[in-house]
Protein backbone atom coordinates (compact mmCIF):
# COMPACT_ATOMS: atom_id res chain seq x y z
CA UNK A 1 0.00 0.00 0.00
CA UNK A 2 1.53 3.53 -0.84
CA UNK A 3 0.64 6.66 -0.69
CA UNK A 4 1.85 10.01 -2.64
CA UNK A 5 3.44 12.51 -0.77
CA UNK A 6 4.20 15.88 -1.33
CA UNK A 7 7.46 17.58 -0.15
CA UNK A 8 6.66 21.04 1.44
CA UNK A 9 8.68 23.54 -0.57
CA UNK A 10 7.54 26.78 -0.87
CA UNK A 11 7.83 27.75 -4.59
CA UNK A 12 7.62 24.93 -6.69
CA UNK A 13 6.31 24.03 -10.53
CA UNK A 14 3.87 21.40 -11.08
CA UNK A 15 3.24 19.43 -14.40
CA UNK A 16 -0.67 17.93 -14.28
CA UNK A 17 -0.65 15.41 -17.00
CA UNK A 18 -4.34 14.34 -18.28
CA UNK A 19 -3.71 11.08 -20.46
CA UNK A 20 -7.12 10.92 -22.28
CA UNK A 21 -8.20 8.26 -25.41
CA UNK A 22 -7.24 10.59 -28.26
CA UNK A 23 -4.79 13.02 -26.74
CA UNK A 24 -2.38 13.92 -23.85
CA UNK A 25 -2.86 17.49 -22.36
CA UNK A 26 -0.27 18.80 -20.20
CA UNK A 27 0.17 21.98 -18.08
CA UNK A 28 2.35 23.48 -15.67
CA UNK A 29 1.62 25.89 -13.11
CA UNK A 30 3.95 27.50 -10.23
CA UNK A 31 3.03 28.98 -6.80
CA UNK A 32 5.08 31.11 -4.63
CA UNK A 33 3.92 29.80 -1.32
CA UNK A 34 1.35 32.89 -1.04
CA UNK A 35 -2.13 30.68 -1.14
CA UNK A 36 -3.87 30.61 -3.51
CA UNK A 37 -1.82 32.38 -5.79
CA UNK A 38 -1.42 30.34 -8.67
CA UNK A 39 0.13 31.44 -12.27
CA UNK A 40 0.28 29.57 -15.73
CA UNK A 41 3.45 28.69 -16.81
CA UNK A 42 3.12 26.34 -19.65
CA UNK A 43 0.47 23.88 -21.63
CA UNK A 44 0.35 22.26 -25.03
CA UNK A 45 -1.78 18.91 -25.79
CA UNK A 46 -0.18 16.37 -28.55
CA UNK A 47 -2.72 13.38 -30.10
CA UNK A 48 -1.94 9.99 -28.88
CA UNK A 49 -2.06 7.16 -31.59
CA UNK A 50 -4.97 5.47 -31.99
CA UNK A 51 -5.57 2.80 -29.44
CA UNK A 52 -2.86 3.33 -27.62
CA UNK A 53 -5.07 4.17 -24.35
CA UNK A 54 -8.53 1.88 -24.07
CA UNK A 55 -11.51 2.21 -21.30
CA UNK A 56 -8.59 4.01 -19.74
CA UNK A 57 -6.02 1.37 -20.02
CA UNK A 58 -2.44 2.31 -21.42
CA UNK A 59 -1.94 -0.68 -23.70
CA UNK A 60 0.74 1.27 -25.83
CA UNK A 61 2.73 2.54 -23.46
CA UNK A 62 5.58 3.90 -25.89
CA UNK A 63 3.01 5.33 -27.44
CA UNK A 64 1.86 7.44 -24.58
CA UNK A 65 5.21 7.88 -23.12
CA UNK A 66 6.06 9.54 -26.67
CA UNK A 67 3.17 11.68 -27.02
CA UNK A 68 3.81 13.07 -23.65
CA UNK A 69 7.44 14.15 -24.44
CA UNK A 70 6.50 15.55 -27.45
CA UNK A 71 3.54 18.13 -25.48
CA UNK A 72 6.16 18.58 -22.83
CA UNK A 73 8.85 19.96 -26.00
CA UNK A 74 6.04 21.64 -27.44
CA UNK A 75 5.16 23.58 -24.20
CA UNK A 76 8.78 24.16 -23.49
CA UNK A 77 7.85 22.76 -19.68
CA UNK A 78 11.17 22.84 -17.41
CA UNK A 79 9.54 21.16 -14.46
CA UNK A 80 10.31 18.05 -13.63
CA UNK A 81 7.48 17.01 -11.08
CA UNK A 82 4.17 15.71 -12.02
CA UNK A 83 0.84 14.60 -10.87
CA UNK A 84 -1.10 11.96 -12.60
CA UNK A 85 -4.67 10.46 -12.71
CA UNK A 86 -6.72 7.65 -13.12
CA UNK A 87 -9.92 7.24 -14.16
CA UNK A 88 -13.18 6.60 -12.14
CA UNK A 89 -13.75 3.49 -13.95
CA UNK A 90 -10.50 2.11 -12.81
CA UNK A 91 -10.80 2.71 -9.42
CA UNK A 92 -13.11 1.54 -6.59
CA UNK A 93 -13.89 4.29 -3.67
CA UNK A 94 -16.18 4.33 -0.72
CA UNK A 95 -17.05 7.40 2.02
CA UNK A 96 -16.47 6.50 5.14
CA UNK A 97 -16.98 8.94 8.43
CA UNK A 98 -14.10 9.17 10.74
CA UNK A 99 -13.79 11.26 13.97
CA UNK A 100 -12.61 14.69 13.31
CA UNK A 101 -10.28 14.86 16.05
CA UNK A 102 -7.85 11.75 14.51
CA UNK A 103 -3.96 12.86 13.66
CA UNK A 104 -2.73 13.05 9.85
CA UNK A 105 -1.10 9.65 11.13
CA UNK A 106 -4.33 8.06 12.97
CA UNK A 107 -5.96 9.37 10.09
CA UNK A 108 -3.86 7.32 7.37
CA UNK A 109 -4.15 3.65 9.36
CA UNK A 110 -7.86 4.78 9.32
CA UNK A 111 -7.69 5.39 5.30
CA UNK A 112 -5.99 2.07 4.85
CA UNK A 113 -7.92 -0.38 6.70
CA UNK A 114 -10.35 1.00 4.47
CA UNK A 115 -8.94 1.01 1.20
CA UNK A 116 -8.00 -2.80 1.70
CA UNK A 117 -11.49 -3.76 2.17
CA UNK A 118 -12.06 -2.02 -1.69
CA UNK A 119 -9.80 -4.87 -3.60
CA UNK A 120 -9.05 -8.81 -2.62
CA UNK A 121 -5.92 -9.23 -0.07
CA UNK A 122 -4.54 -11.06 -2.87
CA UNK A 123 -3.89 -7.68 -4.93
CA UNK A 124 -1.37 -4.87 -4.20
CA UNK A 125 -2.98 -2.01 -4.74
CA UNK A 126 -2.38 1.89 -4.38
CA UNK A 127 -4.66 4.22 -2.96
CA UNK A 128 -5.18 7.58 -2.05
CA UNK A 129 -7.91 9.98 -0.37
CA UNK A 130 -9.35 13.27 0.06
CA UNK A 131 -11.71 14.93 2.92
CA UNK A 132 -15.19 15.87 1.79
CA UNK A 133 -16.06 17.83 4.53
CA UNK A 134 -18.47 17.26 7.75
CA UNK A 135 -19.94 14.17 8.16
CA UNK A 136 -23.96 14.08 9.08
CA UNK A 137 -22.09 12.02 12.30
CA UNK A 138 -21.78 14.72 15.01
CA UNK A 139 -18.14 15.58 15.06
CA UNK A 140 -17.03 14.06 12.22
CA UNK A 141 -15.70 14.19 8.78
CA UNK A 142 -16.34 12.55 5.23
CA UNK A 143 -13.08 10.60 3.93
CA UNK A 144 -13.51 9.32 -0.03
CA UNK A 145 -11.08 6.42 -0.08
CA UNK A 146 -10.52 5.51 -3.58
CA UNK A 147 -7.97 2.58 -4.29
CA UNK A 148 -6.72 1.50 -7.53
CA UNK A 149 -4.36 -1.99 -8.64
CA UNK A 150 -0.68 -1.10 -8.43
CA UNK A 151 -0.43 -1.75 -12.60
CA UNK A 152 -2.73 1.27 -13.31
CA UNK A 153 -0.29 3.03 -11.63
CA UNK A 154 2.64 1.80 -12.65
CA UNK A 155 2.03 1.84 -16.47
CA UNK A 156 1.06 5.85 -15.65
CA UNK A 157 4.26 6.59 -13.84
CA UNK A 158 6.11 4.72 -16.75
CA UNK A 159 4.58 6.90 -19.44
CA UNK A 160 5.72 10.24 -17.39
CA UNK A 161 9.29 8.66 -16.98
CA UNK A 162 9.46 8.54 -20.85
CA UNK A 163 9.03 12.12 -20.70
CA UNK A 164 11.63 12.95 -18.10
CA UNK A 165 9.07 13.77 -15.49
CA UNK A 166 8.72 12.08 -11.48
CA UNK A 167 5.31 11.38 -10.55
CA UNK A 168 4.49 12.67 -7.28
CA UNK A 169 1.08 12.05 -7.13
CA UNK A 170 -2.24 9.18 -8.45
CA UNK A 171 -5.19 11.32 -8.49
CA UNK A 172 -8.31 10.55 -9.53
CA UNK A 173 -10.04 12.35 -12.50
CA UNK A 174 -13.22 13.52 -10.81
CA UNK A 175 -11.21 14.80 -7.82
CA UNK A 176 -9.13 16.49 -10.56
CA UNK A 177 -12.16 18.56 -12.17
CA UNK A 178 -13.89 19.38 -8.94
CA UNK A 179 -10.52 20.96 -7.48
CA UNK A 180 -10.00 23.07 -10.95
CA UNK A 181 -14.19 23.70 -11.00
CA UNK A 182 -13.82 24.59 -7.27
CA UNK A 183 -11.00 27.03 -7.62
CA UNK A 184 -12.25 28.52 -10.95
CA UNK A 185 -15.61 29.03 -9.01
CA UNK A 186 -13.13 30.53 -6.24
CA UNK A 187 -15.47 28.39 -4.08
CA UNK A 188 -13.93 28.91 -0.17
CA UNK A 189 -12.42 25.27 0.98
CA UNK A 190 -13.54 26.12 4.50
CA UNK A 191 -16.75 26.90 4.05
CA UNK A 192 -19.46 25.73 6.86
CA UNK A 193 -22.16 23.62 6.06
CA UNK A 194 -24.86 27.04 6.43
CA UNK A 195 -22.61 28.82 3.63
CA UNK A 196 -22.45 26.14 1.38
CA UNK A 197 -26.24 25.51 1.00
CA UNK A 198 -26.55 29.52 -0.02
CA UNK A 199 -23.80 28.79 -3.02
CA UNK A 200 -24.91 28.26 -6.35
CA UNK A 201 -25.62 24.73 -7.52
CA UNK A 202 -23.53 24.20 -10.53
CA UNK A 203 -24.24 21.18 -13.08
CA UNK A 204 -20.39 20.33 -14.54
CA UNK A 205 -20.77 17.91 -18.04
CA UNK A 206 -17.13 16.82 -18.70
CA UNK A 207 -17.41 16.02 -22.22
CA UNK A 208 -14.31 13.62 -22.80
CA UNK A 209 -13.28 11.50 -25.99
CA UNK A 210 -14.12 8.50 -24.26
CA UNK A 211 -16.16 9.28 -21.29
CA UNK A 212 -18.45 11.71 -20.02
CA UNK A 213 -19.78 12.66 -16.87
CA UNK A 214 -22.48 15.08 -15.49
CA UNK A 215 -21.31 16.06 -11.97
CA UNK A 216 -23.39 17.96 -9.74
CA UNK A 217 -21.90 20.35 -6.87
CA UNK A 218 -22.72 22.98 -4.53
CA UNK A 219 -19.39 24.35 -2.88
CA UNK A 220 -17.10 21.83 -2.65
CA UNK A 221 -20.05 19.11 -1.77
CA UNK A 222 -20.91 16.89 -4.56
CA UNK A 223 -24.16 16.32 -4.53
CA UNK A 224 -24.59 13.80 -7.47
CA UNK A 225 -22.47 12.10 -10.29
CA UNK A 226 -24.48 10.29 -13.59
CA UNK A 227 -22.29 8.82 -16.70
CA UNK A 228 -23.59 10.09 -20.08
CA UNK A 229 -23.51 7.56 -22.83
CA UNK A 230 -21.89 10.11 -25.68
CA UNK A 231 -18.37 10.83 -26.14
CA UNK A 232 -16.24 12.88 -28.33
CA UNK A 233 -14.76 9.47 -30.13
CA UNK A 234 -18.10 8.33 -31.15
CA UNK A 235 -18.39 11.21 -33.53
CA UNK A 236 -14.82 10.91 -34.58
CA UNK A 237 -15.75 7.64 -35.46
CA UNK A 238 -18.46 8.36 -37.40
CA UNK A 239 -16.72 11.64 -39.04
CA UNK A 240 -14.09 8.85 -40.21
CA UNK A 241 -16.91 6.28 -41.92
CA UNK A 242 -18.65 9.30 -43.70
CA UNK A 243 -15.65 10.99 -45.18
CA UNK A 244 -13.37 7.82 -45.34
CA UNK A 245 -10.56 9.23 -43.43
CA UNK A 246 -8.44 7.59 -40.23
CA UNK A 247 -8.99 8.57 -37.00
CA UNK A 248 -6.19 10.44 -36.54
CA UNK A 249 -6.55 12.72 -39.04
CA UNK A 250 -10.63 12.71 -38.37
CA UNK A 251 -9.89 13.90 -35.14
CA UNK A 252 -7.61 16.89 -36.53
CA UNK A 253 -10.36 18.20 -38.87
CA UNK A 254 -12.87 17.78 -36.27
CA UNK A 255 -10.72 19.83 -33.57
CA UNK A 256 -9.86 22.84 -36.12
CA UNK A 257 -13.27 22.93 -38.31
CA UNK A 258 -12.08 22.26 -41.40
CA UNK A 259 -15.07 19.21 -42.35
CA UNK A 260 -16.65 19.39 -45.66
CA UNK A 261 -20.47 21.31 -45.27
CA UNK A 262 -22.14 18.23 -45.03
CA UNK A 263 -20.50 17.45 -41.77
CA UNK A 264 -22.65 20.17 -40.17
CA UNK A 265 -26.17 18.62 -41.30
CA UNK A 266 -25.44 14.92 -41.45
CA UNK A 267 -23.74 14.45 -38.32
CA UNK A 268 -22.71 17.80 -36.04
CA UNK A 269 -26.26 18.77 -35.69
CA UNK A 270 -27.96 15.43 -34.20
CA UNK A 271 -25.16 14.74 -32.34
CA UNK A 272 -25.50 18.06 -30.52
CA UNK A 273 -29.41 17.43 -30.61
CA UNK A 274 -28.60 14.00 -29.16
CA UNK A 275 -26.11 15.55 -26.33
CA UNK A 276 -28.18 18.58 -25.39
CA UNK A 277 -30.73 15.91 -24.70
CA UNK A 278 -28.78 14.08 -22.56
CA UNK A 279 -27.84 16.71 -20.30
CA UNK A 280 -31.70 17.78 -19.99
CA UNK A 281 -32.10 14.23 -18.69
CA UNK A 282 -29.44 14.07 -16.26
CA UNK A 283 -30.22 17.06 -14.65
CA UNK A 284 -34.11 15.98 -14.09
CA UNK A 285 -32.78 12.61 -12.94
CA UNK A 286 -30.47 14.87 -10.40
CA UNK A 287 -33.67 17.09 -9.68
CA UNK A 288 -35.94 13.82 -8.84
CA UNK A 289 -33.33 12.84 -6.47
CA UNK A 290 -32.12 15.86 -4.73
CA UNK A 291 -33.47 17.56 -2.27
CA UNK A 292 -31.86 20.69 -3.68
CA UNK A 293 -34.24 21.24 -6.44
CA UNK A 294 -32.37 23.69 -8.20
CA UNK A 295 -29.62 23.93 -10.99
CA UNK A 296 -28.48 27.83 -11.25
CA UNK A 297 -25.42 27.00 -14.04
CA UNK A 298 -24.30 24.62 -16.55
CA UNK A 299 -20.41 24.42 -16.75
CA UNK A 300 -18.85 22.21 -19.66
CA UNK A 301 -15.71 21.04 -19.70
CA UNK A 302 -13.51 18.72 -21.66
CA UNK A 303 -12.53 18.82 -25.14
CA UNK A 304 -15.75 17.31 -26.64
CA UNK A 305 -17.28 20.87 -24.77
CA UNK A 306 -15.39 23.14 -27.61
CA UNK A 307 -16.86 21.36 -30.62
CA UNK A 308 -18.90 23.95 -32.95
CA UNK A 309 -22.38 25.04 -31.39
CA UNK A 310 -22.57 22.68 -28.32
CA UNK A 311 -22.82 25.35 -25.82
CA UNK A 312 -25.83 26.67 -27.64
CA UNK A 313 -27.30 23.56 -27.75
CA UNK A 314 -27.35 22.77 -24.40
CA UNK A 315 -28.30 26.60 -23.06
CA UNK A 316 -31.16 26.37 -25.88
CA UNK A 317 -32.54 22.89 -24.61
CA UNK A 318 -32.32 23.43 -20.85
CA UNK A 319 -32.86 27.29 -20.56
CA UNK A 320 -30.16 27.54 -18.17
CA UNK A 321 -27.06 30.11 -18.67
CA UNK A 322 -24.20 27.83 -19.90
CA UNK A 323 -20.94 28.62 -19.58
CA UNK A 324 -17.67 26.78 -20.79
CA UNK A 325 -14.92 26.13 -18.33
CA UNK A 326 -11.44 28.35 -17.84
CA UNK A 327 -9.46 26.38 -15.71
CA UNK A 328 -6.90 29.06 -15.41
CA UNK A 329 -9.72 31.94 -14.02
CA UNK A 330 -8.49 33.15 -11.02
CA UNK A 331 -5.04 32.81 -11.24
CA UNK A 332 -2.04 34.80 -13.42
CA UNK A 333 -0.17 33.89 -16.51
CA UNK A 334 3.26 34.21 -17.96
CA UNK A 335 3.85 36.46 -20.41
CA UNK A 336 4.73 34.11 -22.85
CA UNK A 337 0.84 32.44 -22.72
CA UNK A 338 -0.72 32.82 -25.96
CA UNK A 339 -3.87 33.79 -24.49
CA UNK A 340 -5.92 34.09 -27.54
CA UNK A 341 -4.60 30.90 -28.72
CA UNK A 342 -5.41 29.11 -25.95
CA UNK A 343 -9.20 30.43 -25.76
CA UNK A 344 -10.58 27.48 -27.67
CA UNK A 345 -9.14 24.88 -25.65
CA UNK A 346 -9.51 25.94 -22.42
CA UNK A 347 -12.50 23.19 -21.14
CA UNK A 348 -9.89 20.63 -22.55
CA UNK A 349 -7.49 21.24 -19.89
CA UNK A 350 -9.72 21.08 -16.83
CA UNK A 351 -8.42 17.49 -15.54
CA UNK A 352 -4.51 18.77 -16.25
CA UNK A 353 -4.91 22.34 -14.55
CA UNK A 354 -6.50 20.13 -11.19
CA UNK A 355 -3.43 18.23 -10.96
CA UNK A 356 -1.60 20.73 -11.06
CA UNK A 357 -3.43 22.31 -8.46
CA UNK A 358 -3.23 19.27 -6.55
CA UNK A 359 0.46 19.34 -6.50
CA UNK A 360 0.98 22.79 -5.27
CA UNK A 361 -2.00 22.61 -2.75
């Protein structure tokens, strides 16, 4: 059983590396040890080859490994640690309460009783956890413990060594796009329970190549998580059978617009039909279970959330203001960020910029 931990140096740079299906995105961001004051130093995304990464597997590692040195040359990154993640999918969690008077150390034994009971003895496996906040148990806390097997790890680590980089930290993807939605929200981390229930209630749809998720949240409190059936591959696959292209190069066109007209009406348009649909039904499925009964903004995220007209779509079919996601709000640049270059892609780096985060938090 291991766990990352994090040296306590006061200025440091931190690479978050976001290993997706179709694409690596990487991005570094420094701190001077004031809190919360972040800045942008670097970030550049490079396509992976085609099933190099499946259901969040690396089965190419090279592949990966080769991708990710060639966004880290790209950027021009200098920093040598990084923080990884794996994906939901791959991982098993549970929420446990635990007294809130327990030592970091007390705490830990706590965490890993726990996270043994996730996977058979028989397994090594790597975990990893983060506090939720207060526990409906008087005078206690919420711990999600989410363990992993030590191969999704390793494999993850290997890739990053490829590239020069030391993993520091296994996240987890969710935790990844709640800590960038958090701080981009500038959402307090200390909030009491009475604060948090006057925040807004924001509905996040990461729109990934080959998973999405609609994530509910109020503060920092997640208040419900629903997988969506589309992805940004599916209509890279069918962009490839129309037009007779690969899948590399039907991903390229797709990302910079450059699709023959018929793209728009044969296939764009009911797949954004089909999406904004989707998110419609997730949030009445989180409005039939929550006590909350409100949504007050849509946030979209992910690279899929930059495609041509999809924040339309979705603000059209649920007649609530949708916004796409900046990762990097709240937080400076260096001068040598191509700002207006970068606009397009910004909900694309989302699970990156939260490592990152994670790193220098």
């Amino acid at each position: 059983m291991r766990r990352g931990l994090l040296s306590g140096l006061l200025r440091r740079n931190i690479v978050g590396i976001d290993i997706g299906s179709s694409s690596v995105k990487v991005v570094e961001l420094s701190a001077n040890g004031k809190q919360g004051d972040f800045r942008l130093e670097k970030c550049a995304s490079e396509l992976i080859e085609r099933s190099a990464v499946a259901d969040g597997n690396l089965v190419n590692i090279d592949a990966v490994g080769s991708a990710l040195k060639r966004a880290i040359a790209k950027a021009g990154i200098r920093g040598k640690e990084a923080v990884l993640a794996i994906p939901a999918s791959l991982t098993e969690s549970q929420t446990v309460s635990l007294p809130d008077n327990l030592t970091e150390d007390e705490l830990f034994v706590q965490v890993e009783s726990e996270a043994n009971r996730l996977f058979p003895p028989s397994q090594n496996v790597n975990f990893d956890y983060v506090v939720i906040g207060p526990s409906e148990t008087e005078g206690g806390i919420g711990v999600r413990v989410t363990a992993t097997v030590s191969e999704r790890v390793t494999e993850r680590v290997t890739a990053a060594e490829m590239a020069g980089l030391k993993a520091i930290v296994m996240d987890v993807e969710e935790n990844a796009i709640q800590r960038a939605m958090t701080h981009m929200l500038a959402v307090k981390p200390d909030a009491t329970e009475t604060e948090t229930r006057d925040m807004p209630v924001v509905a996040m749809f990461h729109l990934g190549g080959a998973r999405s998720h609609a994530l509910f949240y109020q503060g920092w409190k997640e208040l419900y998580e629903q997988p969506m059936s589309g992805s940004g591959d599916q209509l890279t696959q069918s962009i490839s059978r129309l037009f007779s292209l690969d899948l590399l190069k039907a991903e390229v066109k797709k990302r910079k617009n450059t699709l023959p007209d018929e793209y728009r009406s044969q296939l764009l348009k009911p797949s954004l039909e089909t999406l904004a649909m989707e998110v419609g039904q997730a949030i009445q499925n989180f409005l039939s279970t929550s006590s909350v009964g409100r949504v007050d903004e849509i946030v979209l995220s992910g690279g899929h959330a930059s495609l041509l007209g999809v924040q339309t779509a979705i603000q059209q079919q649920t007649q609530i203001n949708t916004t796409l996601a900046n990762p990097f709000a709240n937080m400076g640049a260096a001068k040598n960020v191509n700002a207006r270059y970068l606009q397009r892609d910004l909900p694309a780096y989302i699970v990156s910029a939260g490592l990152a985060l994670r790193g220098l938090q």
